[in-house]
C-alpha atoms as a PDB file:
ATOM      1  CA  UNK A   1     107.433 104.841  94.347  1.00  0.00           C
ATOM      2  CA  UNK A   2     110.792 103.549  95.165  1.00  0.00           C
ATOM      3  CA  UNK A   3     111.959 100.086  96.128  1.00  0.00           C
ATOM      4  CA  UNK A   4     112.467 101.550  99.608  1.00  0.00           C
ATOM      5  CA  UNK A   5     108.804 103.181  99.661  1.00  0.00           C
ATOM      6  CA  UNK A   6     107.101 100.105  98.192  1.00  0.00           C
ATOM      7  CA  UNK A   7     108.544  97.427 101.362  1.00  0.00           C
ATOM      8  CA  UNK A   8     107.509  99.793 103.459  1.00  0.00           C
ATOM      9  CA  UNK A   9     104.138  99.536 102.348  1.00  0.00           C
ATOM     10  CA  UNK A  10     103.746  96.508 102.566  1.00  0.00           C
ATOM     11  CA  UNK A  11     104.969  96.460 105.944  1.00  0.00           C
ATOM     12  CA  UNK A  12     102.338  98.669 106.596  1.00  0.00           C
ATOM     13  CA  UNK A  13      99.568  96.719 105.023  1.00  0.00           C
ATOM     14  CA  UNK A  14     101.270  93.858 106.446  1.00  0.00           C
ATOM     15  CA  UNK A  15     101.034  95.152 109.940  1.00  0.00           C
ATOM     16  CA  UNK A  16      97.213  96.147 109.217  1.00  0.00           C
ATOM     17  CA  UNK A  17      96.107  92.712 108.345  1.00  0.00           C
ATOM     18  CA  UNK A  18      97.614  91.558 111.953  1.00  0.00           C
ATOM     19  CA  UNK A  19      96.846  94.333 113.997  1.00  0.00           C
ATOM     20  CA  UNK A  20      92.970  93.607 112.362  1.00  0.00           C
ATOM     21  CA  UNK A  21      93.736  89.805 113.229  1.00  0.00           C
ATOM     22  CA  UNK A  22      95.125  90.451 116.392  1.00  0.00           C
ATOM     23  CA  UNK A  23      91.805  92.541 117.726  1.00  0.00           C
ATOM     24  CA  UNK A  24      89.455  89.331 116.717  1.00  0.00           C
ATOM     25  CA  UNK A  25      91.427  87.071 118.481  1.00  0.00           C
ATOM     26  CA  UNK A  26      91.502  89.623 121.296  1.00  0.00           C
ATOM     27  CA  UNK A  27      88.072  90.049 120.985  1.00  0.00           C
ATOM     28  CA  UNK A  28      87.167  86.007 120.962  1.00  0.00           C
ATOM     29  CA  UNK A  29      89.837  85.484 123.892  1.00  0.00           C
ATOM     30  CA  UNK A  30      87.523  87.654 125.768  1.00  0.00           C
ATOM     31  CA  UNK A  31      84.475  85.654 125.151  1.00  0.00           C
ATOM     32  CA  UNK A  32      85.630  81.903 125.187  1.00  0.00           C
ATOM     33  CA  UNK A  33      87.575  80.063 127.915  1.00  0.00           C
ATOM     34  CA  UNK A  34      90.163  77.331 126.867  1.00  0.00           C
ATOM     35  CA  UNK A  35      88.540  75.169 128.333  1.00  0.00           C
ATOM     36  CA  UNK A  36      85.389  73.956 125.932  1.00  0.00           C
ATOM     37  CA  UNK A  37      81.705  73.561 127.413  1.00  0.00           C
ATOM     38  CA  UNK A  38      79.366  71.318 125.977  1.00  0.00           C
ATOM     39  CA  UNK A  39      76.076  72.542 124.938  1.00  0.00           C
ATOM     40  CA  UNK A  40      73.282  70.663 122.712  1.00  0.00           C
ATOM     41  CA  UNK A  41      72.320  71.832 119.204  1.00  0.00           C
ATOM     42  CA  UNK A  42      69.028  72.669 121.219  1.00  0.00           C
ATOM     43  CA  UNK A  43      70.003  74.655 124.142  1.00  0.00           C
ATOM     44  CA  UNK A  44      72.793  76.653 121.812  1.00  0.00           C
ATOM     45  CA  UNK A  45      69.596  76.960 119.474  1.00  0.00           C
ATOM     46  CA  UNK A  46      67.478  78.317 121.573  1.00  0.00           C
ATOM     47  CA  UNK A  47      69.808  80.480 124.442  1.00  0.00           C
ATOM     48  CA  UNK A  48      73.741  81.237 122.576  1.00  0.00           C
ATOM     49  CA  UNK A  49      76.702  80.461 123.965  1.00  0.00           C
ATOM     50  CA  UNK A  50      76.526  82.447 127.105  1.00  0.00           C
ATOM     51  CA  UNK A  51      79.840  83.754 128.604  1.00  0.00           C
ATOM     52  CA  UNK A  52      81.917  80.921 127.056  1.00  0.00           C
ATOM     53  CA  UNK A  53      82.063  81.172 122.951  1.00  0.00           C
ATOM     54  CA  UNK A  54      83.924  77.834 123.145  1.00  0.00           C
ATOM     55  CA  UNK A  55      81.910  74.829 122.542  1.00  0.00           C
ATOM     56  CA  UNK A  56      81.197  71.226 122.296  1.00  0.00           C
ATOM     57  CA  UNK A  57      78.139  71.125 120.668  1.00  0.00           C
ATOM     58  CA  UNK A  58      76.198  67.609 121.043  1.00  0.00           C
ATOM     59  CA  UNK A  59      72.891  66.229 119.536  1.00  0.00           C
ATOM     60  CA  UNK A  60      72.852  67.818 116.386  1.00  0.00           C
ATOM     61  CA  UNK A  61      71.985  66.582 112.873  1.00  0.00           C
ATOM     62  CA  UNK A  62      73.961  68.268 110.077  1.00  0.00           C
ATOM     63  CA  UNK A  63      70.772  69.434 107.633  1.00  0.00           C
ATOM     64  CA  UNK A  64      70.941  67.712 104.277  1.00  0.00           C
ATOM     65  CA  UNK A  65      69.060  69.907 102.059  1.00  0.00           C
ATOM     66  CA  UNK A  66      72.279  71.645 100.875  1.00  0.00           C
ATOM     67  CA  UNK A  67      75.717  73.575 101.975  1.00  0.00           C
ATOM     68  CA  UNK A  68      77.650  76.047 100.724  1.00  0.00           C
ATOM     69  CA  UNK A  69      81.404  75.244  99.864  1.00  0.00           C
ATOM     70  CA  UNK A  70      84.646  77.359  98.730  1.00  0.00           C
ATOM     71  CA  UNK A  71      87.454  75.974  96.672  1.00  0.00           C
ATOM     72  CA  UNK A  72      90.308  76.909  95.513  1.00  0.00           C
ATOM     73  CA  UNK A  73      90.063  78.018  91.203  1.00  0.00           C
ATOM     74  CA  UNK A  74      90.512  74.752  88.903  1.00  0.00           C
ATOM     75  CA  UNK A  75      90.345  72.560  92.169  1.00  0.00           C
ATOM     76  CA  UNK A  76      87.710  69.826  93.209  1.00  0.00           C
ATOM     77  CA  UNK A  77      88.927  70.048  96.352  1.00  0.00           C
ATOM     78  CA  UNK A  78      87.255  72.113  99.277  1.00  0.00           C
ATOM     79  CA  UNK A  79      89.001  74.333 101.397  1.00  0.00           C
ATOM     80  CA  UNK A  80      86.011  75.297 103.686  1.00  0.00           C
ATOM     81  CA  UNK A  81      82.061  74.750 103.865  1.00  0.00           C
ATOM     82  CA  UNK A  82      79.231  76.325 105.764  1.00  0.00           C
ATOM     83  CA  UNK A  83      76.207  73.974 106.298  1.00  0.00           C
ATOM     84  CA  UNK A  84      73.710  74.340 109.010  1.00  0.00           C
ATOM     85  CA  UNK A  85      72.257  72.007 111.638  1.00  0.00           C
ATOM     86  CA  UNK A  86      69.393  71.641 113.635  1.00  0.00           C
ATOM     87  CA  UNK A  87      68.425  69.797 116.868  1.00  0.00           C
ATOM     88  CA  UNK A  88      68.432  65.917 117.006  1.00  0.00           C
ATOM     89  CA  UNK A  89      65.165  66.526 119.537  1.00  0.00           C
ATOM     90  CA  UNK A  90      64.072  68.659 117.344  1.00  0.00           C
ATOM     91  CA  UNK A  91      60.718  69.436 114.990  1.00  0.00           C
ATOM     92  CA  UNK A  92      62.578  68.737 111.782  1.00  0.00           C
ATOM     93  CA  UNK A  93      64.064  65.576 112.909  1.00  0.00           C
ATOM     94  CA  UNK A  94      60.843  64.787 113.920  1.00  0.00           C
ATOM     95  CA  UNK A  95      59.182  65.290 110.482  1.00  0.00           C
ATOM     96  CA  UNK A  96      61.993  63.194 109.100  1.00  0.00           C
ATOM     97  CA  UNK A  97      61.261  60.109 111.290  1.00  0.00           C
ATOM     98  CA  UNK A  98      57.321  60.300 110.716  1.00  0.00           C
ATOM     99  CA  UNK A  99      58.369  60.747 106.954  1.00  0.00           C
ATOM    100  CA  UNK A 100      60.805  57.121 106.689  1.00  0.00           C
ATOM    101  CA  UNK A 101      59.217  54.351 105.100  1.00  0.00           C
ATOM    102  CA  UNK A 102      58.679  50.746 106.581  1.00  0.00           C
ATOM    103  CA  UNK A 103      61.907  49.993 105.120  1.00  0.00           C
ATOM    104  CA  UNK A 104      63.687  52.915 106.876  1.00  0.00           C
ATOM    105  CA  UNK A 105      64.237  55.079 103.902  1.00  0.00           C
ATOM    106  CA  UNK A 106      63.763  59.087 103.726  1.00  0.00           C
ATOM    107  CA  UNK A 107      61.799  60.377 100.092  1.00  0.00           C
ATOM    108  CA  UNK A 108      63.884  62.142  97.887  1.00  0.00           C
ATOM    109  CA  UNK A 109      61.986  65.295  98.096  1.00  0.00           C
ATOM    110  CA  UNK A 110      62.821  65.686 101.775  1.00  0.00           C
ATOM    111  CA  UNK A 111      61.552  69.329 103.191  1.00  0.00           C
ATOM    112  CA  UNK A 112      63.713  72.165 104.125  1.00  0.00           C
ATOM    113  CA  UNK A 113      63.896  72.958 108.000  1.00  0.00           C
ATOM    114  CA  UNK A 114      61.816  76.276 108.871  1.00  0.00           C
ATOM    115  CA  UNK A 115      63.756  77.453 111.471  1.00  0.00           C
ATOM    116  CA  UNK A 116      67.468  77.282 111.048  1.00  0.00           C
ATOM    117  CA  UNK A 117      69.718  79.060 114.171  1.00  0.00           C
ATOM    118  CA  UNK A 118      73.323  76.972 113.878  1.00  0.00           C
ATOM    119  CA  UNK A 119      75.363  77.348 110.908  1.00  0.00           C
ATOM    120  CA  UNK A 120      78.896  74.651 111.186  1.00  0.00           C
ATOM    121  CA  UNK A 121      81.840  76.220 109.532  1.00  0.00           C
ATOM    122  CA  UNK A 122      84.678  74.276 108.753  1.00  0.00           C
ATOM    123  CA  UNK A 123      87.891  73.723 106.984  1.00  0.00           C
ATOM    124  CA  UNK A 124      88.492  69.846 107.338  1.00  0.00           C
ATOM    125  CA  UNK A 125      86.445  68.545 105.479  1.00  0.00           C
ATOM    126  CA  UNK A 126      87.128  68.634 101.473  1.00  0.00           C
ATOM    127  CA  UNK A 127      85.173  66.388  99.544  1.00  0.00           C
ATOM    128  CA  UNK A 128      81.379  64.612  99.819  1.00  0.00           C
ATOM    129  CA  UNK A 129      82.907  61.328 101.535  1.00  0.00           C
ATOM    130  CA  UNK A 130      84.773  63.526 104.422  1.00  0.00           C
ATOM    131  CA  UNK A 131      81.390  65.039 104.836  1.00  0.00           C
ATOM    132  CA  UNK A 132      79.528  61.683 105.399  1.00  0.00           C
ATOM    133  CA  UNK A 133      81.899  60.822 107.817  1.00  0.00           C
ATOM    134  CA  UNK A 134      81.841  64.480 109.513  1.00  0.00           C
ATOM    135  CA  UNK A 135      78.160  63.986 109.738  1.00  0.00           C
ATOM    136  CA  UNK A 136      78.596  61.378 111.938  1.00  0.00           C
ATOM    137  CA  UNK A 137      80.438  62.926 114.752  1.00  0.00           C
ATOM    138  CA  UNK A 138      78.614  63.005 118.254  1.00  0.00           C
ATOM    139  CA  UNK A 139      80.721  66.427 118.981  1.00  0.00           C
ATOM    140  CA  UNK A 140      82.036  69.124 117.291  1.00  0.00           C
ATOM    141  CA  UNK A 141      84.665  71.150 119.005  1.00  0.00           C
ATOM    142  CA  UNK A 142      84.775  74.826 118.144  1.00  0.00           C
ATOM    143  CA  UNK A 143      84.064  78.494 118.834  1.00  0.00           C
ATOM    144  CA  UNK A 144      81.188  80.528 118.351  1.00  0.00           C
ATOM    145  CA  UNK A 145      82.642  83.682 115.816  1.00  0.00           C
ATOM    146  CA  UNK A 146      79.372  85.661 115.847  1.00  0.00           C
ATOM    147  CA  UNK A 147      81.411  89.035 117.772  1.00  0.00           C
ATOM    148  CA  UNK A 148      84.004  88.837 114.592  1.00  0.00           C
ATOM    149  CA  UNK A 149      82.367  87.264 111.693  1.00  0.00           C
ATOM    150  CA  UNK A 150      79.335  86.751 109.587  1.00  0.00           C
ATOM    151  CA  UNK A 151      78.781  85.203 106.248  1.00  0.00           C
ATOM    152  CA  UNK A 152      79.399  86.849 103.083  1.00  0.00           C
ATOM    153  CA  UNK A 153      76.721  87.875 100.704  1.00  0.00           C
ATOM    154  CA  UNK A 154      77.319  84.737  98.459  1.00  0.00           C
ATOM    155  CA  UNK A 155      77.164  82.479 100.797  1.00  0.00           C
ATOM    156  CA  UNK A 156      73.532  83.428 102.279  1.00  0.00           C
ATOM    157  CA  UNK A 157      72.462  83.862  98.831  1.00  0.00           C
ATOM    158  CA  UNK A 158      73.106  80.214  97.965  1.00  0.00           C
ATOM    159  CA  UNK A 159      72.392  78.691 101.683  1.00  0.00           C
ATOM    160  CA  UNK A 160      68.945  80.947 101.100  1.00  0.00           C
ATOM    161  CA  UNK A 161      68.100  78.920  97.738  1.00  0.00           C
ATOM    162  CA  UNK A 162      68.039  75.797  99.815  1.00  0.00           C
ATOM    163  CA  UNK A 163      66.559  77.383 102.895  1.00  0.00           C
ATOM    164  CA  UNK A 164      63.784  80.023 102.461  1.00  0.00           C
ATOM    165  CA  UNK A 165      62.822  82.149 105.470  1.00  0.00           C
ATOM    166  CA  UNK A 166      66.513  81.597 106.456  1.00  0.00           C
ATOM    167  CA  UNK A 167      67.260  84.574 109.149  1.00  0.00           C
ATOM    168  CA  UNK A 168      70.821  85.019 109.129  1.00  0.00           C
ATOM    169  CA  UNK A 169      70.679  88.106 111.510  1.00  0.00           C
ATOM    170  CA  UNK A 170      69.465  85.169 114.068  1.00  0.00           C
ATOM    171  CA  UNK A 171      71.850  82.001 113.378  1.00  0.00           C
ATOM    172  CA  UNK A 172      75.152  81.316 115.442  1.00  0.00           C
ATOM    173  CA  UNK A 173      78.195  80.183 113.522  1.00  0.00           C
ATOM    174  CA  UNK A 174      80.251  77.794 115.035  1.00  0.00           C
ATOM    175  CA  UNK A 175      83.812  77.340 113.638  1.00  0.00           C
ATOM    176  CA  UNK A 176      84.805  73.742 113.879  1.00  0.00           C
ATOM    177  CA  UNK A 177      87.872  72.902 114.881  1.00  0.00           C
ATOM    178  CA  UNK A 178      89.148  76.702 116.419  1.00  0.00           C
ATOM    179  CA  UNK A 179      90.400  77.267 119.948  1.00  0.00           C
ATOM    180  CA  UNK A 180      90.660  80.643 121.388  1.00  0.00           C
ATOM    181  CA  UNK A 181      93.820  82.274 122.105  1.00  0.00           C
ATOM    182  CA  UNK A 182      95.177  83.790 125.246  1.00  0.00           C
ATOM    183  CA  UNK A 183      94.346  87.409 125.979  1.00  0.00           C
ATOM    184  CA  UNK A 184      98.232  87.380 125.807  1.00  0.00           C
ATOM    185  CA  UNK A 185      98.996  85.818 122.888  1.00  0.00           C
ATOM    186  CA  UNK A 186      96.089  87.989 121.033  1.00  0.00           C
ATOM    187  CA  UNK A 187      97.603  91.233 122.766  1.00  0.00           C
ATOM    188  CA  UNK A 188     101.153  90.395 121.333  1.00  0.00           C
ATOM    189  CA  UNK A 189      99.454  89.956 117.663  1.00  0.00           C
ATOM    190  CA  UNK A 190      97.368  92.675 117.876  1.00  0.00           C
ATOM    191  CA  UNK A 191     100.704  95.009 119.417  1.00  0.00           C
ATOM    192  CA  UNK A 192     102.949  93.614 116.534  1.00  0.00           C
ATOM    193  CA  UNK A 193     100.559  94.578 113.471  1.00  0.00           C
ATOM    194  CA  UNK A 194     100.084  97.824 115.181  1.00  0.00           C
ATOM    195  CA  UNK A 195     103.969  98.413 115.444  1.00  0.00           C
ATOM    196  CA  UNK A 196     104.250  97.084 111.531  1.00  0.00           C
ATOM    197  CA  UNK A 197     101.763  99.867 110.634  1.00  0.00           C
ATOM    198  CA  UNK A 198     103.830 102.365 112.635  1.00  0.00           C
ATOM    199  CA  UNK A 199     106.718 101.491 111.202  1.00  0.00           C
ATOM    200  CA  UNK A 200     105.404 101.566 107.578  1.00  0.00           C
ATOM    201  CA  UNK A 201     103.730 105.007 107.774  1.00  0.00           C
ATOM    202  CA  UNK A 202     106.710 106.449 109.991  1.00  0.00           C
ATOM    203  CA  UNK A 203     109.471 105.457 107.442  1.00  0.00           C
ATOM    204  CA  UNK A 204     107.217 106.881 104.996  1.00  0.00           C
ATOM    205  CA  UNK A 205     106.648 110.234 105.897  1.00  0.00           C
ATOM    206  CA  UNK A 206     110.446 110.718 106.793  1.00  0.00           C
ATOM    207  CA  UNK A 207     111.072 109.799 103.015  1.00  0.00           C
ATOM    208  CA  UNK A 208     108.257 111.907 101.916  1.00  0.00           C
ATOM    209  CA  UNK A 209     109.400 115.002 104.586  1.00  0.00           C
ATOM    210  CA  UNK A 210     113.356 114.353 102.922  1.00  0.00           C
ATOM    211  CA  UNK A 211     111.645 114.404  99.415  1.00  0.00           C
END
């Protein structure tokens, strides 16, 4: 392939990747509002997030029987994690309490929630001590990404080891930290991959059809 044949192919893989982009955004934009609504770990639990994907959720206690984190190859540092929380009203938190000894203390062999339906992605936090203090939020801003994502086989094989009976098919995943996009803004993405991909194939097949 020649130099000319090999940038437009790229501008045609280019333009996939935001036309692909572009329709998740669109498709999220269609779901949230800008405008946040809060909603309790319980009542996000138990109903969704209704007609707006963009949350506050409140009352919720970030599990601590294990998480699942990425990071990048050679580096301590992590670039996103997926760990799951559960209700502050609910029956786990309540087996915790009844657990805590006189002294306030939790055993070390502290049981696995049954039934876990909220799943916290994020990208800010990177290390164990920025995951304390994450824990200790009252809110978490972000947008539910069920209608464009799921988690990838490798991360519901680990989050399984530390949570059997997990039901994926079931859980919400809340990015922390996202805000949807305008239906415009989305529309303009999508529109400019799908002209990149144009572009690419066009200028392609004129070089082949001159070939």
């Amino acid at each position: 392939m020649s130099f000319v044949g090999r940038i437009l192919l790229i501008v045609a893989i280019l333009g996939a990747v935001g036309a692909w982009y572009g329709f998740k955004e669109f498709r999220l934009a269609g779901a949230a509002s800008q405008t946040p609504k809060t909603i309790s770990c319980k009542d996000l639990e138990a109903n969704g997030p209704g007609e707006n994907a963009h949350v506050n959720v409140t009352d919720f206690l970030l599990c601590p029987n294990g998480f699942v984190y990425q990071s990048q190859k050679n580096s301590t540092r992590w670039s996103k994690i997926w760990v799951p929380a559960v209700p502050l009203d609910g029956v786990f938190v309540e087996q915790l309490r009844k657990s805590m000894s006189a002294d306030g203390k939790l055993p070390s062999n502290i049981p696995a929630p049954k039934n876990v339906r909220i799943i916290i992605k994020t990208a800010n936090v990177h290390n164990e001590s920025e995951l304390d203090s994450f824990a200790d939020k009252e809110t978490l801003q972000g947008l539910v990404v069920n209608k464009v994502e799921s988690l990838g086989s490798e991360e519901k094989k680990i989050l399984s080891q530390s949570y059997p009976g997990i039901d994926f098919s079931t859980c919400w995943i809340v990015e922390e930290g996202r805000k949807p996009k305008s239906r415009g803004a989305a529309a303009g993405i999508l529109a400019g991959g799908g002209a990149g991909v144009l572009v690419g194939l066009f200028g392609m097949l004129r070089r082949a059809g001159q070939g």
